[in-house]
PDB file of N, CA and C in Angstrom:
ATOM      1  N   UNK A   1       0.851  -1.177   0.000  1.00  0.00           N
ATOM      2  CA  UNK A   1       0.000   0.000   0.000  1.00  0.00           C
ATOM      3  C   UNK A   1       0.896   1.238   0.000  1.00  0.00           C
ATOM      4  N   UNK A   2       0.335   2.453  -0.479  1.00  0.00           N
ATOM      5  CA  UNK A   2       1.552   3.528  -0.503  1.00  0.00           C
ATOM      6  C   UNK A   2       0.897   4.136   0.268  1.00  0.00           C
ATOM      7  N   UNK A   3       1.580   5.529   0.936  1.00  0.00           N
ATOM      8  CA  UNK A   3       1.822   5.774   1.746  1.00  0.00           C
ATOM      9  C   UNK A   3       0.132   6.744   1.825  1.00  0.00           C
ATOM     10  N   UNK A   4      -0.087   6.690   3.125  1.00  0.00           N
ATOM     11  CA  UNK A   4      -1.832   7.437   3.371  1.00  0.00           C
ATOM     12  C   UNK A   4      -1.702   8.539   4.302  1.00  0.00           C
ATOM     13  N   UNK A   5      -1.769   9.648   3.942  1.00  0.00           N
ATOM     14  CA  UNK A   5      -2.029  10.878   4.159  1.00  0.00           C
ATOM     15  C   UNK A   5      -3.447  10.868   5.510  1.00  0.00           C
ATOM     16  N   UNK A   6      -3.568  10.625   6.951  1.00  0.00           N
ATOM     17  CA  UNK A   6      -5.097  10.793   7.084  1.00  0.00           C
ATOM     18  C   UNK A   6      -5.602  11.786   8.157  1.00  0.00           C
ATOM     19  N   UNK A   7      -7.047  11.668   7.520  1.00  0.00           N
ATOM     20  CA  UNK A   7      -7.452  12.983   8.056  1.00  0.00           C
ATOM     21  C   UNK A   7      -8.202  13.055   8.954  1.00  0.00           C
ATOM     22  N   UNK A   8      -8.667  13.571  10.053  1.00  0.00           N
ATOM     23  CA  UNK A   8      -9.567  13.448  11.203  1.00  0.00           C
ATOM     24  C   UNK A   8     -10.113  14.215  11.412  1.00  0.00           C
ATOM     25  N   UNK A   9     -11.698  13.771  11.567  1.00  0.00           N
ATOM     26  CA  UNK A   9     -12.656  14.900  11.545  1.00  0.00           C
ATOM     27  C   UNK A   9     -13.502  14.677  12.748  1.00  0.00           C
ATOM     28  N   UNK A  10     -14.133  16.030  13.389  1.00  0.00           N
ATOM     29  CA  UNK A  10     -15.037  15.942  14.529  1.00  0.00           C
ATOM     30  C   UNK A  10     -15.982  15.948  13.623  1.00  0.00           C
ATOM     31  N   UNK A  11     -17.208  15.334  14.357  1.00  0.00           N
ATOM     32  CA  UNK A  11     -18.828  15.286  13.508  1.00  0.00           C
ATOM     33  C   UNK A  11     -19.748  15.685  14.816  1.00  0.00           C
ATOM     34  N   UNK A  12     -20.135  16.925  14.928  1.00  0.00           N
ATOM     35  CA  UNK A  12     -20.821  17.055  15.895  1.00  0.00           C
ATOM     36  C   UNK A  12     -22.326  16.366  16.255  1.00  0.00           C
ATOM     37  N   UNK A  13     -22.678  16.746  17.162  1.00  0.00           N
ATOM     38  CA  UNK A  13     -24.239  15.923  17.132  1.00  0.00           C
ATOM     39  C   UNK A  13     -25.592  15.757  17.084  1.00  0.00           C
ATOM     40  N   UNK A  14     -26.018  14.963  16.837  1.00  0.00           N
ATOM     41  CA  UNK A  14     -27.576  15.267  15.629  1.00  0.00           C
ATOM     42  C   UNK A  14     -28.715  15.072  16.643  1.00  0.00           C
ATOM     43  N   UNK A  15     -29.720  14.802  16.026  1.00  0.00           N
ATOM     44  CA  UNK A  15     -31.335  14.505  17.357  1.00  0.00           C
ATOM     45  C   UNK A  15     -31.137  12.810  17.311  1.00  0.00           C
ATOM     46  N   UNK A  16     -30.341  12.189  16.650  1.00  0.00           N
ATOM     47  CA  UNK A  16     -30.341  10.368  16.405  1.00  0.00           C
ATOM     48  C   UNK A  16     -28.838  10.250  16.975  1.00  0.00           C
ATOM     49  N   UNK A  17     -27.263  10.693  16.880  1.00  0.00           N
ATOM     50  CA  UNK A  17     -26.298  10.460  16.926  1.00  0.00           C
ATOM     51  C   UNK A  17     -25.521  11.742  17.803  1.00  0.00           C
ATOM     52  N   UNK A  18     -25.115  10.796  19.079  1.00  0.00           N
ATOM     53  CA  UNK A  18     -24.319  11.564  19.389  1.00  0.00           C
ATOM     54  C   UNK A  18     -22.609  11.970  18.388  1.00  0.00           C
ATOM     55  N   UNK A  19     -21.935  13.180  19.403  1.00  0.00           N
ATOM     56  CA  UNK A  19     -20.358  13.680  18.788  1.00  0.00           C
ATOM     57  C   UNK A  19     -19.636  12.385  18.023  1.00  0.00           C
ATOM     58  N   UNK A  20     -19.193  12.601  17.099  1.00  0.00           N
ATOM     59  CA  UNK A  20     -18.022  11.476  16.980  1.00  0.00           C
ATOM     60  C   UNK A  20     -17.024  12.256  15.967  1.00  0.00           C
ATOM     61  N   UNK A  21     -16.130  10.759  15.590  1.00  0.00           N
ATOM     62  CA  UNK A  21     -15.050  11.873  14.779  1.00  0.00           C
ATOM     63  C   UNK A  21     -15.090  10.546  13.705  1.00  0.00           C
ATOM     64  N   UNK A  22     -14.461  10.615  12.922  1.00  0.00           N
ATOM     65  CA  UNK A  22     -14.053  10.019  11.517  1.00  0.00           C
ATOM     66  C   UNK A  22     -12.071  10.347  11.225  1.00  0.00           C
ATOM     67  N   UNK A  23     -11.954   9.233  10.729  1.00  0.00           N
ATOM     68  CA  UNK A  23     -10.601   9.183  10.210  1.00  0.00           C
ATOM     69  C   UNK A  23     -10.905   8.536   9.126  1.00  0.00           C
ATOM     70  N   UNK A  24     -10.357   9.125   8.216  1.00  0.00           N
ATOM     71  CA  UNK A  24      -9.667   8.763   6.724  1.00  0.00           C
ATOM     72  C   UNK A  24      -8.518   9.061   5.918  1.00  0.00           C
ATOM     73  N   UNK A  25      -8.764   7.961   4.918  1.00  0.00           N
ATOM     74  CA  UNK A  25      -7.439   8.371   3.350  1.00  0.00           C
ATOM     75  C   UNK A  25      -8.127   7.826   2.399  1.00  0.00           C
ATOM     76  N   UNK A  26      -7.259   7.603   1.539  1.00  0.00           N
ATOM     77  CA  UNK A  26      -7.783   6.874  -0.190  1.00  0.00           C
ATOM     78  C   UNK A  26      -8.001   5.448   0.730  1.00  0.00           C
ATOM     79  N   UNK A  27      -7.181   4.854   1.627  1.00  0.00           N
ATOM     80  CA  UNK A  27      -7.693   2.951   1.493  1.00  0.00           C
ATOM     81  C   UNK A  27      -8.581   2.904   2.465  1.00  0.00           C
ATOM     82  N   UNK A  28      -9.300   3.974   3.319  1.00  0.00           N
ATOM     83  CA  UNK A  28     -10.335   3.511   3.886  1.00  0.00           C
ATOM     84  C   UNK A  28     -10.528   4.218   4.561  1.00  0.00           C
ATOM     85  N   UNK A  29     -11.953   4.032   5.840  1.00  0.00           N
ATOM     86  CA  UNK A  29     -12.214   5.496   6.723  1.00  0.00           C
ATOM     87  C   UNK A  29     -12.958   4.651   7.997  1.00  0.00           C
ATOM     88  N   UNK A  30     -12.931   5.291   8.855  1.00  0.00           N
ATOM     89  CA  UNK A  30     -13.597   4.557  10.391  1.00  0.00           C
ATOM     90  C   UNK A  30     -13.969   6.042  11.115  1.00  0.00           C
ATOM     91  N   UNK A  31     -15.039   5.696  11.954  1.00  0.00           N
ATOM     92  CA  UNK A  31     -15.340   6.753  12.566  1.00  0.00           C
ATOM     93  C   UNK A  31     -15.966   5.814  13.939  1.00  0.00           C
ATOM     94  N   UNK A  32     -15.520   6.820  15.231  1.00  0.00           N
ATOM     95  CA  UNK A  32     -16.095   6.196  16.244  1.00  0.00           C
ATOM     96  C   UNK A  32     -16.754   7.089  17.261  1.00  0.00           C
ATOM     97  N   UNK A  33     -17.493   6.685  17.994  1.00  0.00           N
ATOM     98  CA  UNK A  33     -17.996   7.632  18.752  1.00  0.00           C
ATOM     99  C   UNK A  33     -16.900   8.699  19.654  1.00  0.00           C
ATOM    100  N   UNK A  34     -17.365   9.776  20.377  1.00  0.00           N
ATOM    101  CA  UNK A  34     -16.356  10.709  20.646  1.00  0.00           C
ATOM    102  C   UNK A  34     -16.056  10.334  22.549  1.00  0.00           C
ATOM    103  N   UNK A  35     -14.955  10.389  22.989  1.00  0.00           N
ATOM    104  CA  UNK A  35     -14.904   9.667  24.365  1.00  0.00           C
ATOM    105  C   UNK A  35     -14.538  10.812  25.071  1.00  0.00           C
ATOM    106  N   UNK A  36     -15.435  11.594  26.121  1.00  0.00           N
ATOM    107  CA  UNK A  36     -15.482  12.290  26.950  1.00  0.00           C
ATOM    108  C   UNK A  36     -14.240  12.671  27.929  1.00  0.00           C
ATOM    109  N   UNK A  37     -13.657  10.784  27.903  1.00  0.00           N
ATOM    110  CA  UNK A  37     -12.480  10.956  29.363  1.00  0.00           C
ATOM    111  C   UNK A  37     -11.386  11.212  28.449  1.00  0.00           C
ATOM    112  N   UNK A  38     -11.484  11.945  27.482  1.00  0.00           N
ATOM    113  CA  UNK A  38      -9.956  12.319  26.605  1.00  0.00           C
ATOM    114  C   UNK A  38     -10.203  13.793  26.206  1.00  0.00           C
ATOM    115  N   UNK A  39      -9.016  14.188  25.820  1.00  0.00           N
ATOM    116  CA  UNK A  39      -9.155  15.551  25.377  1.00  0.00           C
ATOM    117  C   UNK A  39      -9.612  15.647  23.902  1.00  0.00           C
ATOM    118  N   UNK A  40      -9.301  16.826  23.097  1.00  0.00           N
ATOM    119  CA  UNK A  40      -9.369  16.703  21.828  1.00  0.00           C
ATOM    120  C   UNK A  40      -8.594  16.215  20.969  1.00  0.00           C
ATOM    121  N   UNK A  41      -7.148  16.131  21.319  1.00  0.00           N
ATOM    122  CA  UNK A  41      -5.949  15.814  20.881  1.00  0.00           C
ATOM    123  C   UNK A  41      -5.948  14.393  20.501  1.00  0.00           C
ATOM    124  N   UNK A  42      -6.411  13.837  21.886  1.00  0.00           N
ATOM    125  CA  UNK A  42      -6.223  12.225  22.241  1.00  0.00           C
ATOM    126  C   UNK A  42      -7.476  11.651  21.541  1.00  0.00           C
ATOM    127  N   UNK A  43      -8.487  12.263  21.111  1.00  0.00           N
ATOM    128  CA  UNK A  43      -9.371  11.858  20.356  1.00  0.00           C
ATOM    129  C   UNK A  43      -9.177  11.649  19.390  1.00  0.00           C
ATOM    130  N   UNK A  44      -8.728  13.158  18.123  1.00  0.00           N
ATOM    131  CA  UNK A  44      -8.415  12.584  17.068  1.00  0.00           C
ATOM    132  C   UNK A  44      -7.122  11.851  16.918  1.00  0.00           C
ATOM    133  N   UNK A  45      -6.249  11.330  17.666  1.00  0.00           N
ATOM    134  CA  UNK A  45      -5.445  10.077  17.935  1.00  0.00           C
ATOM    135  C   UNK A  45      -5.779   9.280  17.791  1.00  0.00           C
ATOM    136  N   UNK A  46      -6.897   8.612  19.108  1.00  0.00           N
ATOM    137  CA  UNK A  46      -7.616   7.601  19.122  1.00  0.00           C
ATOM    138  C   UNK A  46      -7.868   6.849  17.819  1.00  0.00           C
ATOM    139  N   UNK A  47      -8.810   7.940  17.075  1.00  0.00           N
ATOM    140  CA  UNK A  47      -9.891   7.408  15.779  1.00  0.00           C
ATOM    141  C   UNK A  47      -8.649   7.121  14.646  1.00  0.00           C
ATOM    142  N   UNK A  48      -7.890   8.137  14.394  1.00  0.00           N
ATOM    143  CA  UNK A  48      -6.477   7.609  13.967  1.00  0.00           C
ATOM    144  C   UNK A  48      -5.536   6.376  13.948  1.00  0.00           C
ATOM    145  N   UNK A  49      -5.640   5.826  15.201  1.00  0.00           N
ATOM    146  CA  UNK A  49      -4.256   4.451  15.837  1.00  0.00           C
ATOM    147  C   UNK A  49      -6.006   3.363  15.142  1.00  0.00           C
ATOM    148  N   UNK A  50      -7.310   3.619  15.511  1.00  0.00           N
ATOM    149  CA  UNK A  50      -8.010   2.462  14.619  1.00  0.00           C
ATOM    150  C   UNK A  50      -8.006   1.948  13.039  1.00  0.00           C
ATOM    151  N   UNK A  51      -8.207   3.652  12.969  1.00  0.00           N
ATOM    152  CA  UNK A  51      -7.743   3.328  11.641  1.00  0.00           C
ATOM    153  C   UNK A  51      -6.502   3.016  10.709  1.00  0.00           C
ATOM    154  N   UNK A  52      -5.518   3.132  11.478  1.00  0.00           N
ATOM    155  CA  UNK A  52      -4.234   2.278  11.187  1.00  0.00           C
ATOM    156  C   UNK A  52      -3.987   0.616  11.388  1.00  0.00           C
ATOM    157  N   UNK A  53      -4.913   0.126  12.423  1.00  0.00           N
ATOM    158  CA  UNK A  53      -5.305  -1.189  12.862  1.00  0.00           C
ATOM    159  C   UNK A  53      -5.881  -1.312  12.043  1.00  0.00           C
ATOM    160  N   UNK A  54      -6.762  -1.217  11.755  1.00  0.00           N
ATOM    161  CA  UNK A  54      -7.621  -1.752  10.379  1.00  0.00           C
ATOM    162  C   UNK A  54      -7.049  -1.798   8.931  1.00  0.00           C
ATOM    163  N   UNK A  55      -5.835  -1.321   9.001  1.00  0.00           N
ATOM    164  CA  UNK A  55      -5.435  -0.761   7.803  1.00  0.00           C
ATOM    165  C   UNK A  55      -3.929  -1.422   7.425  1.00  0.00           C
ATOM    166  N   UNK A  56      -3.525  -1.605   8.605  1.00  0.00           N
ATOM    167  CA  UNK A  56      -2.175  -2.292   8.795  1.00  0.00           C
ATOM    168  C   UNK A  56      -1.295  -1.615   8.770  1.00  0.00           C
ATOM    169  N   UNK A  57      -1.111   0.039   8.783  1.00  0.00           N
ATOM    170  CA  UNK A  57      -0.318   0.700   9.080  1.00  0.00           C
ATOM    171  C   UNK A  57       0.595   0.489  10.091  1.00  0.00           C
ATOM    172  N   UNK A  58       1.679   1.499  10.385  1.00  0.00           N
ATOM    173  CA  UNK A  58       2.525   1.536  11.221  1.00  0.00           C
ATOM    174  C   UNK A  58       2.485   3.127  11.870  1.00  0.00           C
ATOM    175  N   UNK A  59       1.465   3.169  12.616  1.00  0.00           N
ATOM    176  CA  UNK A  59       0.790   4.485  13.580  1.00  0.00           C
ATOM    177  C   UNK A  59       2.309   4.761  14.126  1.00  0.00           C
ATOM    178  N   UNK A  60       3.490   3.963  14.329  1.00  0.00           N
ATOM    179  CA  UNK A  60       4.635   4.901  14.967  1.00  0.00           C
ATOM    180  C   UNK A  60       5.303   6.144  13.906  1.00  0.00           C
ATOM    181  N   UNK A  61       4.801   5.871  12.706  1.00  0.00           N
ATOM    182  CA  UNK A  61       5.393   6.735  11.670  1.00  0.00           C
ATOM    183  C   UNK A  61       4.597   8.290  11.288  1.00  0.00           C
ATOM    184  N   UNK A  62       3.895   8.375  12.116  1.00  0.00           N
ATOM    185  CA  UNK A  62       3.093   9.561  12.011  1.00  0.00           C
ATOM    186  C   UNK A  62       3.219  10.683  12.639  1.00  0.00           C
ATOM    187  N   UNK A  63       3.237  12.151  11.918  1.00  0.00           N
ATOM    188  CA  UNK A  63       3.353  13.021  12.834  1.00  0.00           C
ATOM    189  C   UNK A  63       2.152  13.987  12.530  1.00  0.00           C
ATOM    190  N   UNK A  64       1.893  14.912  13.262  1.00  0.00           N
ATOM    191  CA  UNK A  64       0.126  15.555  13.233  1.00  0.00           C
ATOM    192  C   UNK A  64      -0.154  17.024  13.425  1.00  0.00           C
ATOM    193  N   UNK A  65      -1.094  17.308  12.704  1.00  0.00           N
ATOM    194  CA  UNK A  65      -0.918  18.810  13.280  1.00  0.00           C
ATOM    195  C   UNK A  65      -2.751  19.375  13.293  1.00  0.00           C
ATOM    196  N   UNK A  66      -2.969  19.706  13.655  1.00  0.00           N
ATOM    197  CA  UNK A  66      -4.281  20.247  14.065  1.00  0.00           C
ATOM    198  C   UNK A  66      -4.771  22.043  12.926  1.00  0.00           C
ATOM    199  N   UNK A  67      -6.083  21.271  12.264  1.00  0.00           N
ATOM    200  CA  UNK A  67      -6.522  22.840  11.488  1.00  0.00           C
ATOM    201  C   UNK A  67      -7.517  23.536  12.448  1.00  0.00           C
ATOM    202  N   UNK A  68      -7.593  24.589  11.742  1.00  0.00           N
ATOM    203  CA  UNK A  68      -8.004  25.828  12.889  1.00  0.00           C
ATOM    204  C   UNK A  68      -9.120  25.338  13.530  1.00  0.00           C
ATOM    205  N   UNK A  69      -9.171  25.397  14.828  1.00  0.00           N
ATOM    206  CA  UNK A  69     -10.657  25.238  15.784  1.00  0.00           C
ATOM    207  C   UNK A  69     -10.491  23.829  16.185  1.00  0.00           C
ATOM    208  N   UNK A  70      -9.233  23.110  15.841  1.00  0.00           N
ATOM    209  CA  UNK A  70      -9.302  21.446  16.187  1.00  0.00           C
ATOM    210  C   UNK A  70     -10.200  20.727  15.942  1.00  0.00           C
ATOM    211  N   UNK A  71     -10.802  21.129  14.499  1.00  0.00           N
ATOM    212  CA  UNK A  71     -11.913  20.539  14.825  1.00  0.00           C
ATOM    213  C   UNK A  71     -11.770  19.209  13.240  1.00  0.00           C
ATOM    214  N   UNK A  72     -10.483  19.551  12.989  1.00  0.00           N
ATOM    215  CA  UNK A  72      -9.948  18.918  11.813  1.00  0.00           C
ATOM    216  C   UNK A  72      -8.397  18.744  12.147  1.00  0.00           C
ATOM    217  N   UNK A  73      -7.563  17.116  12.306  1.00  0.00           N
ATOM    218  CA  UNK A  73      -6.429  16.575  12.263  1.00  0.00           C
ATOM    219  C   UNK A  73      -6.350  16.295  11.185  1.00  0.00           C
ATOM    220  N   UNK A  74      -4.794  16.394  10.105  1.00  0.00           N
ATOM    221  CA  UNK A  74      -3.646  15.969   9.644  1.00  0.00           C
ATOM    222  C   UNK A  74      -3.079  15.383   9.974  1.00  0.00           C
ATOM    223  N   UNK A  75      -2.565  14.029   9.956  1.00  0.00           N
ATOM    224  CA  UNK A  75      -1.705  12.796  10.312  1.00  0.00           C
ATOM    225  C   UNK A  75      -0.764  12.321   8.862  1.00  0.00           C
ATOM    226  N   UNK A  76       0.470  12.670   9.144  1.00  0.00           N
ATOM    227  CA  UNK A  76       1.422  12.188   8.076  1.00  0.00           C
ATOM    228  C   UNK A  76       2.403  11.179   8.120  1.00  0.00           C
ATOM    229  N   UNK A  77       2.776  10.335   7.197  1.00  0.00           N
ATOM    230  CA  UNK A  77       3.418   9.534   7.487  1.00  0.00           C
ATOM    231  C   UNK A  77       4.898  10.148   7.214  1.00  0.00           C
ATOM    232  N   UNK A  78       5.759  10.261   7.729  1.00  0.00           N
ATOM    233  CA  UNK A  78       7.565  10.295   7.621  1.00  0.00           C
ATOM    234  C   UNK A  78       8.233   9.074   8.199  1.00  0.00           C
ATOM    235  N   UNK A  79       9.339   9.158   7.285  1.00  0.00           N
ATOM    236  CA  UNK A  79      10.202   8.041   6.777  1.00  0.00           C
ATOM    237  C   UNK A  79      11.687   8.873   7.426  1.00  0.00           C
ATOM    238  N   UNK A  80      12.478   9.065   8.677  1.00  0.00           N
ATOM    239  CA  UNK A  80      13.469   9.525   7.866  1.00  0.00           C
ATOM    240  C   UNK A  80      14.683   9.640   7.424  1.00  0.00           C
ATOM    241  N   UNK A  81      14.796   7.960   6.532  1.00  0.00           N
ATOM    242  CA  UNK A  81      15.485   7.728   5.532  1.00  0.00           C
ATOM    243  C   UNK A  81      15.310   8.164   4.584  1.00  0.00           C
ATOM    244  N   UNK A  82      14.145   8.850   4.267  1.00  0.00           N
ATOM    245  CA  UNK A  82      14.027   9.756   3.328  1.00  0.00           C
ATOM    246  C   UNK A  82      14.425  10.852   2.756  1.00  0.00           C
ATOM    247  N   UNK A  83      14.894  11.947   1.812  1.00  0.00           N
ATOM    248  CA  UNK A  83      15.062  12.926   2.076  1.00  0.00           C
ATOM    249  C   UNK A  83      13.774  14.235   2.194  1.00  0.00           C
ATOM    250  N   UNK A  84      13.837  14.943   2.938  1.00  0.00           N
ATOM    251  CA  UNK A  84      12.703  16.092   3.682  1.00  0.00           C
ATOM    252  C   UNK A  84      12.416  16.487   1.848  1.00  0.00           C
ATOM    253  N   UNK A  85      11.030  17.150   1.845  1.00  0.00           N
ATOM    254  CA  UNK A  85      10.909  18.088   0.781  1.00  0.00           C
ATOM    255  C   UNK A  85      11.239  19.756   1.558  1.00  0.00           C
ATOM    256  N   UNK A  86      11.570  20.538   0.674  1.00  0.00           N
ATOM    257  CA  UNK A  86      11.768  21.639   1.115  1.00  0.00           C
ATOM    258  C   UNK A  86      10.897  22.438   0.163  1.00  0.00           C
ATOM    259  N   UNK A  87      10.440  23.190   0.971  1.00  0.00           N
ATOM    260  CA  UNK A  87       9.384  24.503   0.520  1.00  0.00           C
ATOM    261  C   UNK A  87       9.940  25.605   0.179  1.00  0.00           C
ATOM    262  N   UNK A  88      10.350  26.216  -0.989  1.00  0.00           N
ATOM    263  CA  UNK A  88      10.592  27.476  -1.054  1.00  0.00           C
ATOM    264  C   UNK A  88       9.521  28.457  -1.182  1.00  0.00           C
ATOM    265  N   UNK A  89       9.577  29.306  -0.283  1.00  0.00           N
ATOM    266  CA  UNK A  89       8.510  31.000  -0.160  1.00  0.00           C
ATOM    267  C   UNK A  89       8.441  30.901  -1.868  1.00  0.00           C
ATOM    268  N   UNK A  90       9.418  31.411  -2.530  1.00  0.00           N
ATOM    269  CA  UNK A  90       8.722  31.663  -3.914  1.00  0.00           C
ATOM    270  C   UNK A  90       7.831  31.127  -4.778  1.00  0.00           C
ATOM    271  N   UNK A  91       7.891  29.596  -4.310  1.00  0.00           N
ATOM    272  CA  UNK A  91       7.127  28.848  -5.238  1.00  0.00           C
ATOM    273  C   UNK A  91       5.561  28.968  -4.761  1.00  0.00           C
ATOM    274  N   UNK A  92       5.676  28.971  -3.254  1.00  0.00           N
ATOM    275  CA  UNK A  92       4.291  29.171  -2.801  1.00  0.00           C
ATOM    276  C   UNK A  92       2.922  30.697  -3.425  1.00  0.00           C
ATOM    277  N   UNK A  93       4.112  31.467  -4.357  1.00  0.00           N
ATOM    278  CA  UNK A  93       3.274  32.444  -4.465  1.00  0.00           C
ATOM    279  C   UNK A  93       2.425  32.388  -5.614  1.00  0.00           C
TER     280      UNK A  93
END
């Protein structure tokens, strides 16, 4: 499998379903209910390390960063035997 980019989402809650969150990529997606005795951090973790179990990943290779309001995780995989990409300012414009 190549390498999965995934993403974690809060899903707030409806009149049928309580909070939960969702994790996904291209090979698949899981979502589980949202667990009170954790923070936000450790949540979208949580739904994350399942969906690597299910997936057969290697959850030690991931690093994460949170979009505005936490209400959306980024989970990336790094290698690093790899070499880094580097961003130049100019290209971004």
């Amino acid at each position: 499998m190549s390498r999965q980019a995934i993403v974690t989402k809060y899903i707030g809650p409806t009149n049928h379903r309580g909070s939960r969150l969702k994790a996904f990529c291209e090979a698949g997606e899981f979502t589980m209910p949202w667990d009170y005795d954790l923070d936000v951090q450790q949540n979208h973790c949580k739904v994350m390390l399942f969906l690597c179990g299910r997936l057969h990943l290697d959850s030690r290779n991931y690093v994460c960063g949170s979009l505005p309001a936490n209400t959306w995780y980024v989970f990336v995989e790094l290698h690093v035997s790899e070499p880094a990409i580097t961003v130049h300012p100019e290209s971004c414009t």
